[in-house]
N, C-alpha and C. Protein backbone atom coordinates (compact mmCIF):
# COMPACT_ATOMS: atom_id res chain seq x y z
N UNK A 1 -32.83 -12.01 -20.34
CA UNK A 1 -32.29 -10.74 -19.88
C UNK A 1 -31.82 -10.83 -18.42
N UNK A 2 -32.46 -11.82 -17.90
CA UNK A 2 -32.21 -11.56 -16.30
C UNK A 2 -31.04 -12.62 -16.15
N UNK A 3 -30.93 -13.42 -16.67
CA UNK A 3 -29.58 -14.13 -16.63
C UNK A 3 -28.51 -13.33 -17.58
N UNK A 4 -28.46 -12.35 -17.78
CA UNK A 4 -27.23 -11.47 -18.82
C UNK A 4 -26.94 -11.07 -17.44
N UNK A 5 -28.45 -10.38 -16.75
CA UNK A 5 -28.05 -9.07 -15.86
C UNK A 5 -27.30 -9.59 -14.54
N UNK A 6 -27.45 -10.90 -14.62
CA UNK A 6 -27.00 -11.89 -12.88
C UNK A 6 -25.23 -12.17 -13.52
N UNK A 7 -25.28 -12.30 -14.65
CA UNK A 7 -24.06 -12.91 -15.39
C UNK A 7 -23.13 -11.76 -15.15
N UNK A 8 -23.61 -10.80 -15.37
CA UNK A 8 -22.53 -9.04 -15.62
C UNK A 8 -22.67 -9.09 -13.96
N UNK A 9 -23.23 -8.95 -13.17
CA UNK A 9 -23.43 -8.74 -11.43
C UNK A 9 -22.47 -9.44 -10.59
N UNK A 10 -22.48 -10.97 -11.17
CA UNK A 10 -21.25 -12.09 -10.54
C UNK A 10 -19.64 -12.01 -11.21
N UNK A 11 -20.04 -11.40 -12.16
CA UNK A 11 -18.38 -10.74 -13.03
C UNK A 11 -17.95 -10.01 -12.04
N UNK A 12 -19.00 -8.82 -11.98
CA UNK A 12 -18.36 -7.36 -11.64
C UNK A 12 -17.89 -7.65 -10.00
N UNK A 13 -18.78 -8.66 -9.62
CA UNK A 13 -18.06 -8.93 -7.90
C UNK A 13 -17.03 -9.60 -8.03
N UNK A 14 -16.87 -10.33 -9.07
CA UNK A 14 -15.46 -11.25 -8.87
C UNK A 14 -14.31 -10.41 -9.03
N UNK A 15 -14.51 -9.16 -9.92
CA UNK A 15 -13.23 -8.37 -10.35
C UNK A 15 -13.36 -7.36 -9.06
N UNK A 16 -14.02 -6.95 -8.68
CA UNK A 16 -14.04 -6.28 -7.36
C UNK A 16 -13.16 -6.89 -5.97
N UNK A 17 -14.22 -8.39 -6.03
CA UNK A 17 -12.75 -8.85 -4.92
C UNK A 17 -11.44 -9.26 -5.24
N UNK A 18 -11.41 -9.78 -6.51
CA UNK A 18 -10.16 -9.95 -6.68
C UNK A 18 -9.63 -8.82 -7.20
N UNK A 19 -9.49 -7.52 -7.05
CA UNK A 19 -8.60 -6.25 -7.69
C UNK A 19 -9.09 -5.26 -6.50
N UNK A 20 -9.72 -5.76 -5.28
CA UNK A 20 -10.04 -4.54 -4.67
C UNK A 20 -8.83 -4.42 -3.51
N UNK A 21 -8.46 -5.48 -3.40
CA UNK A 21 -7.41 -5.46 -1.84
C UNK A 21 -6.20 -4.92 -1.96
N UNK A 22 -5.91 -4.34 -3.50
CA UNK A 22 -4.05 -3.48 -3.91
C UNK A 22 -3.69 -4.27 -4.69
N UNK A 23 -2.45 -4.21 -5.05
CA UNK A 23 -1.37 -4.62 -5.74
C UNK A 23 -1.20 -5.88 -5.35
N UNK A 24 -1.09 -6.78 -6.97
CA UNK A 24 -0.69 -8.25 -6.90
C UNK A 24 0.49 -8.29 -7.22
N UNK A 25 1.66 -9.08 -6.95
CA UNK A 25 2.91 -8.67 -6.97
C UNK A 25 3.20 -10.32 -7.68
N UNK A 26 3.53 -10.09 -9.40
CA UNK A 26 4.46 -11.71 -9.62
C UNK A 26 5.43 -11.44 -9.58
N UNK A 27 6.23 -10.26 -9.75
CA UNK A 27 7.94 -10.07 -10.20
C UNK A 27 8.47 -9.94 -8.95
N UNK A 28 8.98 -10.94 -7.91
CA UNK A 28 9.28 -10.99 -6.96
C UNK A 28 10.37 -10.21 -6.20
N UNK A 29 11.36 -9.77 -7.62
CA UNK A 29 12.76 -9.14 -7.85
C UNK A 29 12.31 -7.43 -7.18
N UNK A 30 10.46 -7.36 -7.33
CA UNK A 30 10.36 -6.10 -6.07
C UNK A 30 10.43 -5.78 -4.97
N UNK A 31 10.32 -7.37 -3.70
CA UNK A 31 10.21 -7.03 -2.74
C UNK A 31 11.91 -6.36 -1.75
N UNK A 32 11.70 -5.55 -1.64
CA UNK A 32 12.75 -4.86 -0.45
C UNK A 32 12.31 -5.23 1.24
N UNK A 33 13.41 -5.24 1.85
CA UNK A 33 13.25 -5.24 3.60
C UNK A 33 12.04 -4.09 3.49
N UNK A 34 10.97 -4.12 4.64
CA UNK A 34 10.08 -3.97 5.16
C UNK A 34 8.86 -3.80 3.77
N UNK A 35 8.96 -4.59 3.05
CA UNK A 35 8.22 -4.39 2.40
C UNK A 35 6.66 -5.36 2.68
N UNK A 36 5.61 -5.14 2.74
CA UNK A 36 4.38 -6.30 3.39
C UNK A 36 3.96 -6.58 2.17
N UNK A 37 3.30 -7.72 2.16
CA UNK A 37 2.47 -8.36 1.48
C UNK A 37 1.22 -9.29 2.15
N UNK A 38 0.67 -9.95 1.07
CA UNK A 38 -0.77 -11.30 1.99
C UNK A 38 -0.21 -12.32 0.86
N UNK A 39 0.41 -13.23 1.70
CA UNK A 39 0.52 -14.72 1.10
C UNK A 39 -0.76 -15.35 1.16
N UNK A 40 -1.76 -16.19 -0.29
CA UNK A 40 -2.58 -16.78 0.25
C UNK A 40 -2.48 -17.86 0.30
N UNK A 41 -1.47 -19.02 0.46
CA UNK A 41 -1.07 -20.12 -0.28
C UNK A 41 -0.30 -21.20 1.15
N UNK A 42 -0.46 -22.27 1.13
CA UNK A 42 0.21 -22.86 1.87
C UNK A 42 1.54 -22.94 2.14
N UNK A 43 2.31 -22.35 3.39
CA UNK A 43 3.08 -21.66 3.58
C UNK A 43 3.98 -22.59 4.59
N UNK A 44 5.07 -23.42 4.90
CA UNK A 44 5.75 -24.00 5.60
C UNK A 44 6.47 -22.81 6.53
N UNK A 45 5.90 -22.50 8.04
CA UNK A 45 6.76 -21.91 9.26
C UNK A 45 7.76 -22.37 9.84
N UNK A 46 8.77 -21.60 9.87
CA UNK A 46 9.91 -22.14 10.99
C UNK A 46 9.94 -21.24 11.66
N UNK A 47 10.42 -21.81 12.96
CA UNK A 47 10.33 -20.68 14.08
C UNK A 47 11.80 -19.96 13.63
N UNK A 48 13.11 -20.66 14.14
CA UNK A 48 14.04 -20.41 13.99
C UNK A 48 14.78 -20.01 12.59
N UNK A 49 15.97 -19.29 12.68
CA UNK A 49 16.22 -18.61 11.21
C UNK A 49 17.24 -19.38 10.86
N UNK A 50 16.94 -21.11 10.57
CA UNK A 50 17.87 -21.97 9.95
C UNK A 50 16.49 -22.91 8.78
N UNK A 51 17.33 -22.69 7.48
CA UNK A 51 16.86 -23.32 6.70
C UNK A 51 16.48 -25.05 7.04
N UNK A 52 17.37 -25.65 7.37
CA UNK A 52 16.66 -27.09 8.11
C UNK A 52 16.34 -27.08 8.64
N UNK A 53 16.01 -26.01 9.71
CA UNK A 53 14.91 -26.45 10.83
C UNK A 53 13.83 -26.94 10.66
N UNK A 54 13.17 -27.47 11.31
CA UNK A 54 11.84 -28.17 11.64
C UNK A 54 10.80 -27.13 11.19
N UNK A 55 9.65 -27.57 10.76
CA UNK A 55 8.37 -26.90 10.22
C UNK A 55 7.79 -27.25 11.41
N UNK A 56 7.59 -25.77 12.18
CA UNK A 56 6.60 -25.81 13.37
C UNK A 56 5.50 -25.64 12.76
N UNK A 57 5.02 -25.33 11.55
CA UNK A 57 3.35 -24.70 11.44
C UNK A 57 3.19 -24.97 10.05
N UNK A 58 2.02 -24.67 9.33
CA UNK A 58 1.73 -24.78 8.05
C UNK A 58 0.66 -23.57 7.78
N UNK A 59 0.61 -22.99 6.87
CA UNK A 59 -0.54 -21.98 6.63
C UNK A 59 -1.53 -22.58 6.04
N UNK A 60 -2.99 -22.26 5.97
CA UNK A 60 -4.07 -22.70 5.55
C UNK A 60 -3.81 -21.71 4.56
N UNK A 61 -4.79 -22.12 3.28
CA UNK A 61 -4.91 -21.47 2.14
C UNK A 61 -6.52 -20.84 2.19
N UNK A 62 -6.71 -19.84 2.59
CA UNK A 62 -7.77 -19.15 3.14
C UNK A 62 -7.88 -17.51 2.33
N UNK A 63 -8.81 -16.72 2.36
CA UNK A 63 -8.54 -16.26 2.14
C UNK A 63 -8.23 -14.45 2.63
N UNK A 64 -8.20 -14.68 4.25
CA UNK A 64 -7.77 -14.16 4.80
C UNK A 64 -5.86 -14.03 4.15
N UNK A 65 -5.66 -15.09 4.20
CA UNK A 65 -3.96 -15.84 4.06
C UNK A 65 -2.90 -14.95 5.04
N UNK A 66 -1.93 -14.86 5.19
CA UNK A 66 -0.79 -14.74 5.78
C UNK A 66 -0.24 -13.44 5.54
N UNK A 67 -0.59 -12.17 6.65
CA UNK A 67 -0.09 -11.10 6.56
C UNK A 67 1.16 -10.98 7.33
N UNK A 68 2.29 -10.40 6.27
CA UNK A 68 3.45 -10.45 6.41
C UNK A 68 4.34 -8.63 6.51
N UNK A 69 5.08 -8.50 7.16
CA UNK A 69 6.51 -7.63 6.30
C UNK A 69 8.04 -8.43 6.12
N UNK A 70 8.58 -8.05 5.16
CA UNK A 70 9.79 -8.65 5.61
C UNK A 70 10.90 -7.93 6.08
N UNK A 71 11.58 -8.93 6.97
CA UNK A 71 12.97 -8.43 8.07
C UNK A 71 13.92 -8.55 6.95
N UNK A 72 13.95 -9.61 6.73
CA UNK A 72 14.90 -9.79 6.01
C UNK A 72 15.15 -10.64 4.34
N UNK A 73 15.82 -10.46 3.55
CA UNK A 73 15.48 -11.02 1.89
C UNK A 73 16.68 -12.27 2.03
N UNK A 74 17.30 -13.60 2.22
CA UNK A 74 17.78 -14.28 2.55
C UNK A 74 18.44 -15.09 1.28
N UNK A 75 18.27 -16.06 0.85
CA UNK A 75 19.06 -16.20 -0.23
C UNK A 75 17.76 -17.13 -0.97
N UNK A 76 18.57 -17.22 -2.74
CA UNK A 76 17.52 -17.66 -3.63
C UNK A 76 18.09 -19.37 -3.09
N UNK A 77 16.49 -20.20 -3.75
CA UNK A 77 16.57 -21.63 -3.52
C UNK A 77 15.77 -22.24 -4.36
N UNK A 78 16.06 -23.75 -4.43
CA UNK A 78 15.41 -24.80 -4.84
C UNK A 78 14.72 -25.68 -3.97
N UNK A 79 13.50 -25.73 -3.84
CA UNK A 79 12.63 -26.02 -2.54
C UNK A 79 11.31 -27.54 -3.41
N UNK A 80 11.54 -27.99 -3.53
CA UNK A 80 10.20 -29.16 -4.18
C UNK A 80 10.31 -29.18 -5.37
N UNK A 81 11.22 -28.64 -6.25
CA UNK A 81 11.58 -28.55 -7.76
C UNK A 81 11.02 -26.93 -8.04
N UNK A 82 10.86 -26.15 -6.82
CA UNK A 82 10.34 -24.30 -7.31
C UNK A 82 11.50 -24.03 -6.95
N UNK A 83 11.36 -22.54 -7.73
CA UNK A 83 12.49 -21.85 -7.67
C UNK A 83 11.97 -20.80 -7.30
N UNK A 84 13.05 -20.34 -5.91
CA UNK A 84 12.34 -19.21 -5.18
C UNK A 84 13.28 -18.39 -4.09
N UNK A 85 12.87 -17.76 -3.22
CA UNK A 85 13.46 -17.18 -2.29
C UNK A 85 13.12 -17.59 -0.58
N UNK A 86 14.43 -17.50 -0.08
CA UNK A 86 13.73 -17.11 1.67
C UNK A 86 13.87 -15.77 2.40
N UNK A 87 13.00 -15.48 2.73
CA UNK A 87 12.46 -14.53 4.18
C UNK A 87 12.57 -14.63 5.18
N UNK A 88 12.96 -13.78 5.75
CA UNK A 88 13.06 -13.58 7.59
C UNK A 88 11.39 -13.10 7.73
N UNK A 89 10.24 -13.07 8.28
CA UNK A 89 9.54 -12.05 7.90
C UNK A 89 8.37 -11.76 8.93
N UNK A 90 7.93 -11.11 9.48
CA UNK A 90 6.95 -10.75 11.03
C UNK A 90 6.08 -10.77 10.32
N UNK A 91 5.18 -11.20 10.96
CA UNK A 91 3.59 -11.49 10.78
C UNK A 91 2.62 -10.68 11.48
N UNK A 92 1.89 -9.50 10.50
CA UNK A 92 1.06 -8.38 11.06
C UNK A 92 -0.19 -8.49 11.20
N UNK A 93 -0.57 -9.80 11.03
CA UNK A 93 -1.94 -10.15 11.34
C UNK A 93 -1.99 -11.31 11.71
N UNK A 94 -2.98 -11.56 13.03
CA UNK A 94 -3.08 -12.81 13.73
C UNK A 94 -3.67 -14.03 12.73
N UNK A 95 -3.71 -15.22 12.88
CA UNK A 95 -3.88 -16.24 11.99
C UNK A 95 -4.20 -17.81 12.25
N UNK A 96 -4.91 -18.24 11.75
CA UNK A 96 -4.81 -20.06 11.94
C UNK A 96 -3.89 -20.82 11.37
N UNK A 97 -3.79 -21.65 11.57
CA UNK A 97 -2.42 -22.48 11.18
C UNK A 97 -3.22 -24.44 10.98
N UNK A 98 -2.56 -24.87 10.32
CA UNK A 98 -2.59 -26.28 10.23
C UNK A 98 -2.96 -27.00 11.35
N UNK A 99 -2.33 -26.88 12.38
CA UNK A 99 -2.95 -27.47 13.73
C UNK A 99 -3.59 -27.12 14.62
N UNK A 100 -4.45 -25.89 14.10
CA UNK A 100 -5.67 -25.69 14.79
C UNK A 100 -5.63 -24.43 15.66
N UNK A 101 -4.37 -24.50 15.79
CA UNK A 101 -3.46 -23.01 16.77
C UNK A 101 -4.07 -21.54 15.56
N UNK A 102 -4.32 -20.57 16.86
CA UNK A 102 -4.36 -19.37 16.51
C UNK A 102 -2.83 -18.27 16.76
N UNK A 103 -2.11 -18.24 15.91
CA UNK A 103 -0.89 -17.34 16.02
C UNK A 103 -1.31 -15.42 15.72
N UNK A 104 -0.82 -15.05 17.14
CA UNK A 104 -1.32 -13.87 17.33
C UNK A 104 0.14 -13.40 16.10
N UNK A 105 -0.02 -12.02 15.71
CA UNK A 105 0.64 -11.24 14.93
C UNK A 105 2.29 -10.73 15.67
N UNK A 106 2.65 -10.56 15.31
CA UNK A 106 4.29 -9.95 15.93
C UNK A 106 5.36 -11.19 15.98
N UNK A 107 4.55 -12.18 15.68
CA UNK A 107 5.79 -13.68 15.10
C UNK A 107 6.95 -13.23 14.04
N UNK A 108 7.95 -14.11 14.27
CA UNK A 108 8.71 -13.75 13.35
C UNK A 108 9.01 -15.60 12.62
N UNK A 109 8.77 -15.79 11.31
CA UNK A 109 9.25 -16.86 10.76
C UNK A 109 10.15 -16.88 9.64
N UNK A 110 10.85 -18.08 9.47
CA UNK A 110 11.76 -18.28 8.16
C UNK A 110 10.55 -18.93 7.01
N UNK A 111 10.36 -18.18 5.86
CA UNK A 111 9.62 -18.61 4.94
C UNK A 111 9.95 -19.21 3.78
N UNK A 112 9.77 -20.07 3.07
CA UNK A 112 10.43 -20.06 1.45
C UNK A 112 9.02 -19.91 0.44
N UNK A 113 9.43 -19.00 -0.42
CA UNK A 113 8.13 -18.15 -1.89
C UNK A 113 9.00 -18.93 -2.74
N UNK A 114 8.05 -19.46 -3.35
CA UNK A 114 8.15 -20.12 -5.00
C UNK A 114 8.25 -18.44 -5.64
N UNK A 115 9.15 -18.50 -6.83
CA UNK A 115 9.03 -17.16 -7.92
C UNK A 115 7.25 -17.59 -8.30
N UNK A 116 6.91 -18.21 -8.89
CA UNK A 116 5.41 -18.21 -9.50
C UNK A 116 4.34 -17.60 -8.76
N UNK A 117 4.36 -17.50 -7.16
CA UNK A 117 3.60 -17.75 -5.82
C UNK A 117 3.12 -16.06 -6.01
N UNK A 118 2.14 -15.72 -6.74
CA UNK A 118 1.82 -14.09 -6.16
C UNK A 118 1.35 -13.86 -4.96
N UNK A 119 1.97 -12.17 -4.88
CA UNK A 119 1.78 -11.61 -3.09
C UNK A 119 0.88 -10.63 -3.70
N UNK A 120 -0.11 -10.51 -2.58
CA UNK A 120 -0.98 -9.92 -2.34
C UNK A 120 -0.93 -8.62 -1.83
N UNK A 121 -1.39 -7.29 -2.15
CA UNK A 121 -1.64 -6.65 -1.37
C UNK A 121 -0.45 -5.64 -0.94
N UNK A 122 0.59 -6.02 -1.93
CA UNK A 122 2.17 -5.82 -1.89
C UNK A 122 2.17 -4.09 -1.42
N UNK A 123 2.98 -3.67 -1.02
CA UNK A 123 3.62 -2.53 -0.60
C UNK A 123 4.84 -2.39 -0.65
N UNK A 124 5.26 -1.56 -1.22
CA UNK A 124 6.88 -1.23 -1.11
C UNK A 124 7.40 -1.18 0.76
């Protein structure tokens, strides 16, 4: 009985954290300009708003992850064999990064989302 009752206890927290933080967003075809989300997923930064530019940063896959809005919806792409989109998009929560750097919030980066990649926490 007491392993049913620990079994139903570690369920009910798992569906709690994972369904307590809002809206999980797969149909990507929702996001509009200023719309926010939480990326939790390893995330390639560019400072500048050119698709070849250089990857200044990398996101940790945490689960804080990468609070975002977006500026801007940029064009669809083929990025590592995903198929996806890029973002202009400010960053509303401060964050760690791959090299150890803490990036305060009000950044602005060029992003690329795989279609598969769910957002977190989505808001119109």
């Amino acid at each position: 009985m007491k392993k049913v009752l620990l079994y139903i206890f570690f369920n009910l927290i798992f569906i709690f954290v994972t369904y307590a933080h809002g809206i999980t967003l797969l149909d990507h075809s929702k996001v509009n300009e200023l719309s926010s989300f939480r990326i939790q997923d390893e995330i390639d930064l560019r400072i500048e708003k050119d698709y070849s530019a250089e990857v200044k940063y990398r996101t940790l896959n945490h689960e804080g992850g990468m609070k975002v809005t977006v500026l801007e919806i940029l064009k669809s792409d083929v990025q590592e064999n995903k198929y996806g989109k890029w973002f202009y998009v400010l960053l509303t929560a401060p964050m760690w990064v791959d090299t150890g750097e803490w990036i305060e919030k009000y950044h602005k980066f060029l992003i690329f989302i795989p279609n598969d990649m769910p957002l977190f926490d989505f808001e119109e």
